[in-house]
N, C-alpha and C. Protein backbone atom coordinates (compact mmCIF):
# COMPACT_ATOMS: atom_id res chain seq x y z
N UNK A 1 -7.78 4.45 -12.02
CA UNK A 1 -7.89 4.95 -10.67
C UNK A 1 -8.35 3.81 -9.77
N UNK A 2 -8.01 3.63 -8.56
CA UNK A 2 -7.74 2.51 -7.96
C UNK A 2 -8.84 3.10 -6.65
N UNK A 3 -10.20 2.97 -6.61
CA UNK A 3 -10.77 3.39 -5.79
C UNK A 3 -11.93 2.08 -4.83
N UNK A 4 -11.92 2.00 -3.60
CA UNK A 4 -13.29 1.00 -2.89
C UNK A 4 -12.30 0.11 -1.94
N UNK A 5 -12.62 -0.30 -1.16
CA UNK A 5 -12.58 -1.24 0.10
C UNK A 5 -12.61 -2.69 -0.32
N UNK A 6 -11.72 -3.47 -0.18
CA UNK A 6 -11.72 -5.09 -0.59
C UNK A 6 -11.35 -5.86 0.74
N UNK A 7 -12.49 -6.89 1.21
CA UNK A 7 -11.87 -7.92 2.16
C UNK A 7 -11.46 -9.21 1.19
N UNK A 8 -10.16 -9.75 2.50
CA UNK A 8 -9.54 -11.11 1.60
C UNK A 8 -8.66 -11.99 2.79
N UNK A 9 -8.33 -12.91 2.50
CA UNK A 9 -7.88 -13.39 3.74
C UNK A 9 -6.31 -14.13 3.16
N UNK A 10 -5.25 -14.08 3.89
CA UNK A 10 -4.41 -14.57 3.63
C UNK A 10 -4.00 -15.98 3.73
N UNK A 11 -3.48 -16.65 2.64
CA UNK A 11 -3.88 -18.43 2.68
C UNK A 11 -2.30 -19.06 3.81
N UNK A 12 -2.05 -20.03 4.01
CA UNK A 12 -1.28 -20.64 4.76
C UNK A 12 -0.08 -20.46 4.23
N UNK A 13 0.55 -20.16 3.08
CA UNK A 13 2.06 -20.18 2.43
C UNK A 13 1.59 -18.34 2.07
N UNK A 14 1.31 -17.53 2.50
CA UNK A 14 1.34 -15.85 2.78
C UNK A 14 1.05 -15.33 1.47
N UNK A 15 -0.38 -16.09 0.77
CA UNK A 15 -0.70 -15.09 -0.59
C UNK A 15 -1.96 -14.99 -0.04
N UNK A 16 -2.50 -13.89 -1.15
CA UNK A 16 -3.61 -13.58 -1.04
C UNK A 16 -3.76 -13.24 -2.89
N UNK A 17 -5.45 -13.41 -2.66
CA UNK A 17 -5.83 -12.83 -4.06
C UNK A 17 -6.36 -11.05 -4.07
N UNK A 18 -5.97 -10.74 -4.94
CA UNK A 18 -5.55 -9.30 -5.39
C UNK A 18 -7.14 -9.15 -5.92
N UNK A 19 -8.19 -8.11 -5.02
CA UNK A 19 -9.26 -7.71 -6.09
C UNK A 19 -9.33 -7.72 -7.77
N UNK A 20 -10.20 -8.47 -8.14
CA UNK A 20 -10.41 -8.30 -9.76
C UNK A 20 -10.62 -7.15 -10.01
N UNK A 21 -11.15 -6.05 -9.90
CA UNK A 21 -10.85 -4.38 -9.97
C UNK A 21 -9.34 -4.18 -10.15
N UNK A 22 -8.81 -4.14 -9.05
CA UNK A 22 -7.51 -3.96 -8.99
C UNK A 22 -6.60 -4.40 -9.77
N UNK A 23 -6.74 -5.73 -10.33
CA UNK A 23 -5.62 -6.57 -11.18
C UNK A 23 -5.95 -6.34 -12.33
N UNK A 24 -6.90 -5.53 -12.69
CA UNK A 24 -7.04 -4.79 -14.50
C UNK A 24 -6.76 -4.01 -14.26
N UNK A 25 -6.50 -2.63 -13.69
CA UNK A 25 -5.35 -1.73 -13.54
C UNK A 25 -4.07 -2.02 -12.78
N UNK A 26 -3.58 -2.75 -12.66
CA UNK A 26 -1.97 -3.37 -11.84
C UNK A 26 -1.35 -3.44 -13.36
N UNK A 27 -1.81 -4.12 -14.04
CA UNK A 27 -0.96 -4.84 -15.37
C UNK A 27 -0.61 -5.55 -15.05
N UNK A 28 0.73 -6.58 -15.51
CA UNK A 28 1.65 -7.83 -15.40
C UNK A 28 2.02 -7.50 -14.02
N UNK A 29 3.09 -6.45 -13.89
CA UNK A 29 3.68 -6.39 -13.18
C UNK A 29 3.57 -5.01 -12.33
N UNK A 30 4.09 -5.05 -11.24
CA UNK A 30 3.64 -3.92 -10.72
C UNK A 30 4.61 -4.43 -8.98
N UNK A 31 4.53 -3.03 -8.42
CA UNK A 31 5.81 -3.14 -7.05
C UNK A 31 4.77 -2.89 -5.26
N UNK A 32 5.04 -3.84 -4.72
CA UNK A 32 4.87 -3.65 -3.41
C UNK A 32 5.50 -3.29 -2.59
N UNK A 33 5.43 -2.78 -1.65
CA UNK A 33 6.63 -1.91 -0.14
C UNK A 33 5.49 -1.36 0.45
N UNK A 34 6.80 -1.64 1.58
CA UNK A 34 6.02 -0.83 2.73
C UNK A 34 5.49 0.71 2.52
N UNK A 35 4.17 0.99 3.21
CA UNK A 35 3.72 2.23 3.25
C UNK A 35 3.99 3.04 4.52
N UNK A 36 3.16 3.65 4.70
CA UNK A 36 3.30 4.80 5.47
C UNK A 36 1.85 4.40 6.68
N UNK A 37 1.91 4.25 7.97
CA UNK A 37 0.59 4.55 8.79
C UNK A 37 0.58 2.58 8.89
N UNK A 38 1.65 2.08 8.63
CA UNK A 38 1.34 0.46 9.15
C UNK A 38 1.07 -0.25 7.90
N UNK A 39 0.59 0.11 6.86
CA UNK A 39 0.35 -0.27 5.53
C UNK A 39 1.37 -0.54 4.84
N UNK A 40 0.70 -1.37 3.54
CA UNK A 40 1.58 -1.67 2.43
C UNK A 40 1.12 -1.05 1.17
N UNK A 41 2.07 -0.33 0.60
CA UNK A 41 1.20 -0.09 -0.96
C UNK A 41 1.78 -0.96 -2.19
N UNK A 42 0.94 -0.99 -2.65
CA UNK A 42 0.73 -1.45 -4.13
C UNK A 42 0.80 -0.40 -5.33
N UNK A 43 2.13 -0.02 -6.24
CA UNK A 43 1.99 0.63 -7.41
C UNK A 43 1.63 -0.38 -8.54
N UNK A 44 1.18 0.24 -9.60
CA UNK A 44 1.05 -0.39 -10.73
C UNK A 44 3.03 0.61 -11.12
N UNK A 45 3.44 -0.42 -11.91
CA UNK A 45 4.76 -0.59 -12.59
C UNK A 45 4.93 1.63 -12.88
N UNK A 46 3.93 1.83 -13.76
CA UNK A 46 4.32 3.34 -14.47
C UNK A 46 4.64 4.39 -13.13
N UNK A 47 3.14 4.55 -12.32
CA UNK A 47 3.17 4.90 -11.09
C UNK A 47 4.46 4.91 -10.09
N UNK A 48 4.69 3.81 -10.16
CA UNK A 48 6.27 3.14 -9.42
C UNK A 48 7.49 3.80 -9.99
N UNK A 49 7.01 4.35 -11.30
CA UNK A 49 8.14 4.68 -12.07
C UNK A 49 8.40 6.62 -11.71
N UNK A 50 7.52 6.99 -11.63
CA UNK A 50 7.25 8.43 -11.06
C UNK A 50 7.37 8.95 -9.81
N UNK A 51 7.01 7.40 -9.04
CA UNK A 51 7.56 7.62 -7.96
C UNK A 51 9.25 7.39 -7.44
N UNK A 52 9.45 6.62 -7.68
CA UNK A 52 10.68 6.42 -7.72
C UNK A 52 11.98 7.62 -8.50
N UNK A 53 11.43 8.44 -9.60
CA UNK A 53 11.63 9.56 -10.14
C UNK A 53 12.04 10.82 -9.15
N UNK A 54 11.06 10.67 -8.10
CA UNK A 54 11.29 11.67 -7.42
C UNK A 54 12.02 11.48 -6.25
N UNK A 55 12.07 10.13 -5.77
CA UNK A 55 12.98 9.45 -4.71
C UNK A 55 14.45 10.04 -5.42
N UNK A 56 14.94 9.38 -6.30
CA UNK A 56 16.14 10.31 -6.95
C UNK A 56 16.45 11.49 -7.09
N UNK A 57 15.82 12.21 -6.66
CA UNK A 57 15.96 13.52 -6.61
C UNK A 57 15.93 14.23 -5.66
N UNK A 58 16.09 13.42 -4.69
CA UNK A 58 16.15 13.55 -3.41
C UNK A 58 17.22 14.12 -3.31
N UNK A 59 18.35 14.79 -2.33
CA UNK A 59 19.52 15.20 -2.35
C UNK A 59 20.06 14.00 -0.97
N UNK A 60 21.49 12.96 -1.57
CA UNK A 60 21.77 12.25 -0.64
C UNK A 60 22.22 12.83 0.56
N UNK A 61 22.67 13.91 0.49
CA UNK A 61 23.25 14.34 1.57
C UNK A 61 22.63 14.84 2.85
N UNK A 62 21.28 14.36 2.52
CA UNK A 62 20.08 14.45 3.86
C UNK A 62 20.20 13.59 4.46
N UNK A 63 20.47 13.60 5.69
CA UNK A 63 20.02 12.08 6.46
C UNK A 63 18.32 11.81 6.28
N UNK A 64 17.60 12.70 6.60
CA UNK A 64 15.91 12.71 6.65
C UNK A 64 15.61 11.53 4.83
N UNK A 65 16.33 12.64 4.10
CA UNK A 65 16.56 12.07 2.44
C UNK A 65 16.79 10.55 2.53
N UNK A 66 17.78 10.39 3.38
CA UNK A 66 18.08 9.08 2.91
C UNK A 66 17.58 8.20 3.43
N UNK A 67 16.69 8.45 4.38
CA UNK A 67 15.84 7.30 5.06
C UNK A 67 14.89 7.48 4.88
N UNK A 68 14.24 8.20 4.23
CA UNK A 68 12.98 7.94 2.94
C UNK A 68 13.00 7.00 2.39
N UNK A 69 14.04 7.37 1.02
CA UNK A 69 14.51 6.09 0.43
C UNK A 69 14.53 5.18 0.78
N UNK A 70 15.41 5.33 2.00
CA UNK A 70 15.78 3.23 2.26
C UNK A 70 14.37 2.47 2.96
N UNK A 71 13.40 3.56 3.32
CA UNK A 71 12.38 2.68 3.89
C UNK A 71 11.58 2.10 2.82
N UNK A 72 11.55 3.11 1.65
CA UNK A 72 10.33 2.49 0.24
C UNK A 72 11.51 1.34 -0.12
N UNK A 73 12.37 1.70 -1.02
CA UNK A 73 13.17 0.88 -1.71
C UNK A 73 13.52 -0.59 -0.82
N UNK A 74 13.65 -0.50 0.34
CA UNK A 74 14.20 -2.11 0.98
C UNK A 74 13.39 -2.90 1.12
N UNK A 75 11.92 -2.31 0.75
CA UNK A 75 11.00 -3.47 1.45
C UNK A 75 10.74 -3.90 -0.48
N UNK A 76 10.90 -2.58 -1.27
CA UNK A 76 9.95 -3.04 -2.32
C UNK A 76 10.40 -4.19 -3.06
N UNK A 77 9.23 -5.04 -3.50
CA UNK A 77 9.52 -6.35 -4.03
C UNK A 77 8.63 -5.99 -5.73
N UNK A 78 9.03 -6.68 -6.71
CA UNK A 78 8.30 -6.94 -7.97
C UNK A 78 7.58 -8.07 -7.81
N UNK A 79 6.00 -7.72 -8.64
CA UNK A 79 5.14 -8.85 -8.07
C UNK A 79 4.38 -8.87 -9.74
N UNK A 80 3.69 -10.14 -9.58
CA UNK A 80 3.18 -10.51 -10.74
C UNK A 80 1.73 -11.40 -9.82
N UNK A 81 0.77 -11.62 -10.35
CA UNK A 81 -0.28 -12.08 -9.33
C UNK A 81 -0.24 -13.72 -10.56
N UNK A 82 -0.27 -14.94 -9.53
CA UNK A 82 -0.38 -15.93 -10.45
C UNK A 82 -1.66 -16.18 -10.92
N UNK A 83 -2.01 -17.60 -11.40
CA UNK A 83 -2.94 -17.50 -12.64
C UNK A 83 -4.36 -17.70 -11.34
N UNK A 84 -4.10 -17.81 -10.20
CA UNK A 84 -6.09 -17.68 -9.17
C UNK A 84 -5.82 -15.93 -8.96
N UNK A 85 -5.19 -15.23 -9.52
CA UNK A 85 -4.86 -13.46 -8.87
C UNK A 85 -4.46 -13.73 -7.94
N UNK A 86 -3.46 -14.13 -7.15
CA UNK A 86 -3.16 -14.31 -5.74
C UNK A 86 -1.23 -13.29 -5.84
N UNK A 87 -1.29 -12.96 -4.94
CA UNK A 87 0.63 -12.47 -4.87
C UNK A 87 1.10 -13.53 -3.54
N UNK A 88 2.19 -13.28 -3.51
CA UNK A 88 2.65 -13.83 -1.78
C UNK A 88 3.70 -12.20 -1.67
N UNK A 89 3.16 -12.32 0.13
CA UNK A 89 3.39 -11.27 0.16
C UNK A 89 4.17 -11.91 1.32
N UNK A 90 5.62 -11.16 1.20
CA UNK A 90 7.25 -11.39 1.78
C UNK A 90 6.85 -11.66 3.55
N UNK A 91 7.27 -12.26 3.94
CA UNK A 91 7.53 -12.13 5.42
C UNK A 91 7.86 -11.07 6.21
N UNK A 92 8.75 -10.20 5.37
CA UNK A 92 9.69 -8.81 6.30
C UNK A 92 8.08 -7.78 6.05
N UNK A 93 7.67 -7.73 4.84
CA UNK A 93 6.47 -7.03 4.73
C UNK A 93 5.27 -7.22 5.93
N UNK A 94 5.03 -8.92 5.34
CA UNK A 94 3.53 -9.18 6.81
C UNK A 94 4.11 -8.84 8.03
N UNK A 95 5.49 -9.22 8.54
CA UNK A 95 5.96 -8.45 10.18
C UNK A 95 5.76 -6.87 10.19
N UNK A 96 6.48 -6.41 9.31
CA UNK A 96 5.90 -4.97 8.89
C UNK A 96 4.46 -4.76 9.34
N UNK A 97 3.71 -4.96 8.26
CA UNK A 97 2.41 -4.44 8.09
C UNK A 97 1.30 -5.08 9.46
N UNK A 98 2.38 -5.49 9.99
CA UNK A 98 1.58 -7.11 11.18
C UNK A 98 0.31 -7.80 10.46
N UNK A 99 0.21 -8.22 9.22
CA UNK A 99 -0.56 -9.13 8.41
C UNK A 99 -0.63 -9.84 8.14
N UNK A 100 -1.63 -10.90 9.42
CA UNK A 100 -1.50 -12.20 9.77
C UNK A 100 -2.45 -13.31 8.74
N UNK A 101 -3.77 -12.58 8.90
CA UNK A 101 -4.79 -13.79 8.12
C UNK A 101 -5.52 -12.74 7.26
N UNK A 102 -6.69 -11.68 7.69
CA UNK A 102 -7.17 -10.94 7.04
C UNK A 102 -6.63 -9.77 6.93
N UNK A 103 -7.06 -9.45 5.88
CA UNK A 103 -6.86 -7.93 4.65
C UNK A 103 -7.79 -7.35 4.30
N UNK A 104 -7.42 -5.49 4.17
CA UNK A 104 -8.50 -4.81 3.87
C UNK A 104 -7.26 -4.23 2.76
N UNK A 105 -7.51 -4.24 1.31
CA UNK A 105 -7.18 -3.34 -0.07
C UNK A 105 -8.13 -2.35 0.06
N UNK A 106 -7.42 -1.04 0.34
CA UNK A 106 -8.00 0.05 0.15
C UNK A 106 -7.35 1.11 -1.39
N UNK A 107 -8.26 1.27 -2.31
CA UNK A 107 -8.13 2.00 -3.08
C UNK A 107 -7.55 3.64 -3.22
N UNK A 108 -6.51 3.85 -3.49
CA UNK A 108 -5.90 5.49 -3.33
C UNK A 108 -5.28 6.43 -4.45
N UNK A 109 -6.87 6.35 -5.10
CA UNK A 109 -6.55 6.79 -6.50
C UNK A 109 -5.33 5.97 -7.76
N UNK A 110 -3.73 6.43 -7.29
CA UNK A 110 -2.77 6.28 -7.98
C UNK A 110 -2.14 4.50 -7.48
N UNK A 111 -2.40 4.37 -5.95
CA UNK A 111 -1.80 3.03 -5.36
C UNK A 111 -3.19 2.54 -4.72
N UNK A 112 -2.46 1.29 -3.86
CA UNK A 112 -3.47 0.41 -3.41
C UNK A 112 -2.89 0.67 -1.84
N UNK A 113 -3.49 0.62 -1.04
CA UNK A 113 -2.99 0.14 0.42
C UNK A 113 -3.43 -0.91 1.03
N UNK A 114 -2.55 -1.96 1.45
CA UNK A 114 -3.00 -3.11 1.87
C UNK A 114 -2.71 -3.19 3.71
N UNK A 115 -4.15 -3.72 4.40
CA UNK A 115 -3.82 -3.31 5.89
C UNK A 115 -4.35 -4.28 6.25
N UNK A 116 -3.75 -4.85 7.64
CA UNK A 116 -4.23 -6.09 8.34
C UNK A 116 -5.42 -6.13 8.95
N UNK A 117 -6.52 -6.14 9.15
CA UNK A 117 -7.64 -5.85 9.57
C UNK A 117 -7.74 -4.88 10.77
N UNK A 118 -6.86 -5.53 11.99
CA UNK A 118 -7.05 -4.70 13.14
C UNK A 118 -6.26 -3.58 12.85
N UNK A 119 -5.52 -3.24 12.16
CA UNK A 119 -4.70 -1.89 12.06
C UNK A 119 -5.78 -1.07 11.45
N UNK A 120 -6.46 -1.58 10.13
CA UNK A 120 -7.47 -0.69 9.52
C UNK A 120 -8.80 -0.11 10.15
N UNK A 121 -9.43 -1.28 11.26
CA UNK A 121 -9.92 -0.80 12.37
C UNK A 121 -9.82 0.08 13.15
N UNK A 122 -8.85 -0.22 13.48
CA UNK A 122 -7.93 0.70 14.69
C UNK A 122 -7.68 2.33 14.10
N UNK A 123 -7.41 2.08 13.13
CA UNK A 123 -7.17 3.73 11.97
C UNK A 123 -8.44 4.11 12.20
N UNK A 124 -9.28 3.63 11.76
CA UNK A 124 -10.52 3.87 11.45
C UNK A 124 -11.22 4.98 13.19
N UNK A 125 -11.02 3.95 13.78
CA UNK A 125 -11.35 4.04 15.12
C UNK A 125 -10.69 5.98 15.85
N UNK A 126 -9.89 5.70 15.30
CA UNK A 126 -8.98 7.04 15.99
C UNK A 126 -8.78 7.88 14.83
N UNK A 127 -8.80 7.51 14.00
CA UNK A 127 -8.07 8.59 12.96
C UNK A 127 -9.79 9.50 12.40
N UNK A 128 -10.99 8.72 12.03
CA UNK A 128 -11.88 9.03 10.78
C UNK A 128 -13.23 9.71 11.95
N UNK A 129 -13.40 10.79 11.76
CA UNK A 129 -14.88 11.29 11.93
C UNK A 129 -15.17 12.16 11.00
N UNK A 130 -16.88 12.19 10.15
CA UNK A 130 -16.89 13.16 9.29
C UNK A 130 -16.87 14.45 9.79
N UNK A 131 -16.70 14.95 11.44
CA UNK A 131 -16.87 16.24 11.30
C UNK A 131 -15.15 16.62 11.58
N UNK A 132 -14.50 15.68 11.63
CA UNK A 132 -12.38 15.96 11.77
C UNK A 132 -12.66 16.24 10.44
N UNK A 133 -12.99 15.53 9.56
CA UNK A 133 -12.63 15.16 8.10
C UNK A 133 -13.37 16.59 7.65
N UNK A 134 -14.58 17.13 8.17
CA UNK A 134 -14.85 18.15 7.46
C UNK A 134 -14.37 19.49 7.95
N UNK A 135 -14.22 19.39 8.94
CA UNK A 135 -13.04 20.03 9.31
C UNK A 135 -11.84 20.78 8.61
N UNK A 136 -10.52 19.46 8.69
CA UNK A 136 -9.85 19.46 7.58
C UNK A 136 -9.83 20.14 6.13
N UNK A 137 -11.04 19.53 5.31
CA UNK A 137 -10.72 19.51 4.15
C UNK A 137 -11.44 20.97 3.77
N UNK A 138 -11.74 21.48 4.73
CA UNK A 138 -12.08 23.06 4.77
C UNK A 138 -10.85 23.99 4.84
N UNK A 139 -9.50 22.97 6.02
CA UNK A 139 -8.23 23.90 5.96
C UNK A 139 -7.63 23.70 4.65
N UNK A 140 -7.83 22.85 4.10
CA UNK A 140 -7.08 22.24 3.11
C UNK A 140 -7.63 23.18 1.49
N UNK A 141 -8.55 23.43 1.80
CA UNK A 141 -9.90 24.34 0.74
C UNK A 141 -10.51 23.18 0.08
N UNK A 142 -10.58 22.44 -0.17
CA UNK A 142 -11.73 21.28 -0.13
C UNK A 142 -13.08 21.75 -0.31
């Protein structure tokens, strides 16, 4: 389970090092793409595999369907972290995710989400109060 808050900063040729938490549950290999909310997630390989499971089962004949798909699948890249834990993370991704120098790895149980600082701020800022949140997770039965 992939849980806690990691700062990191991105080096001049677009890697970064991958929390030591994180890279004992990633394994070898494991898939990055774009997320959802400005983010990037991080599966470990099995995860990726379940997910992707259900992407197929999508029915093509959705337009909504099919641009699901093409948003996970086009960005996702296979990644391996070299021998300092570092990945490089694609160009089309950092324009994506707008992830210039610093990073916040946020833990999400099954994936990782990786966010450029001011976006995670900015979420933070508008999206998080404990009384929305308790709120919520009262509609939710929480």
């Amino acid at each position: 389970m992939f849980i806690g808050e990691y700062r990191h900063s991105l080096d001049e040729k677009g890697r970064v090092i991958v929390p030591v938490k994180y890279r004992e549950k990633l394994g070898e290999t494991f898939i990055l793409t774009k997320g959802l909310d400005g983010c990037l997630f991080i599966y470990p390989f099995s995860e990726w595999t379940l997910f992707e499971q259900k992407l197929k089962q999508l029915p093509l004949t959705n337009t909504q369907a099919r641009k699901f798909v093409r948003f996970f699948l086009s960005g996702a890249i296979e990644c391996s972290t070299d021998k300092q834990g570092r990945i490089l993370i694609p160009n089309n991704l950092r324009v994506y995710s707008e992830i210039e120098k610093d990073i916040v790895f946020i833990g999400m149980s099954t994936r990782i989400e990786v966010w450029a600082i001011n976006r995670w701020s900015a979420y933070n800022e508008e999206e998080f109060s404990a009384e929305t949140i308790a709120g919520q997770m009262e509609e939710l039965g929480i």
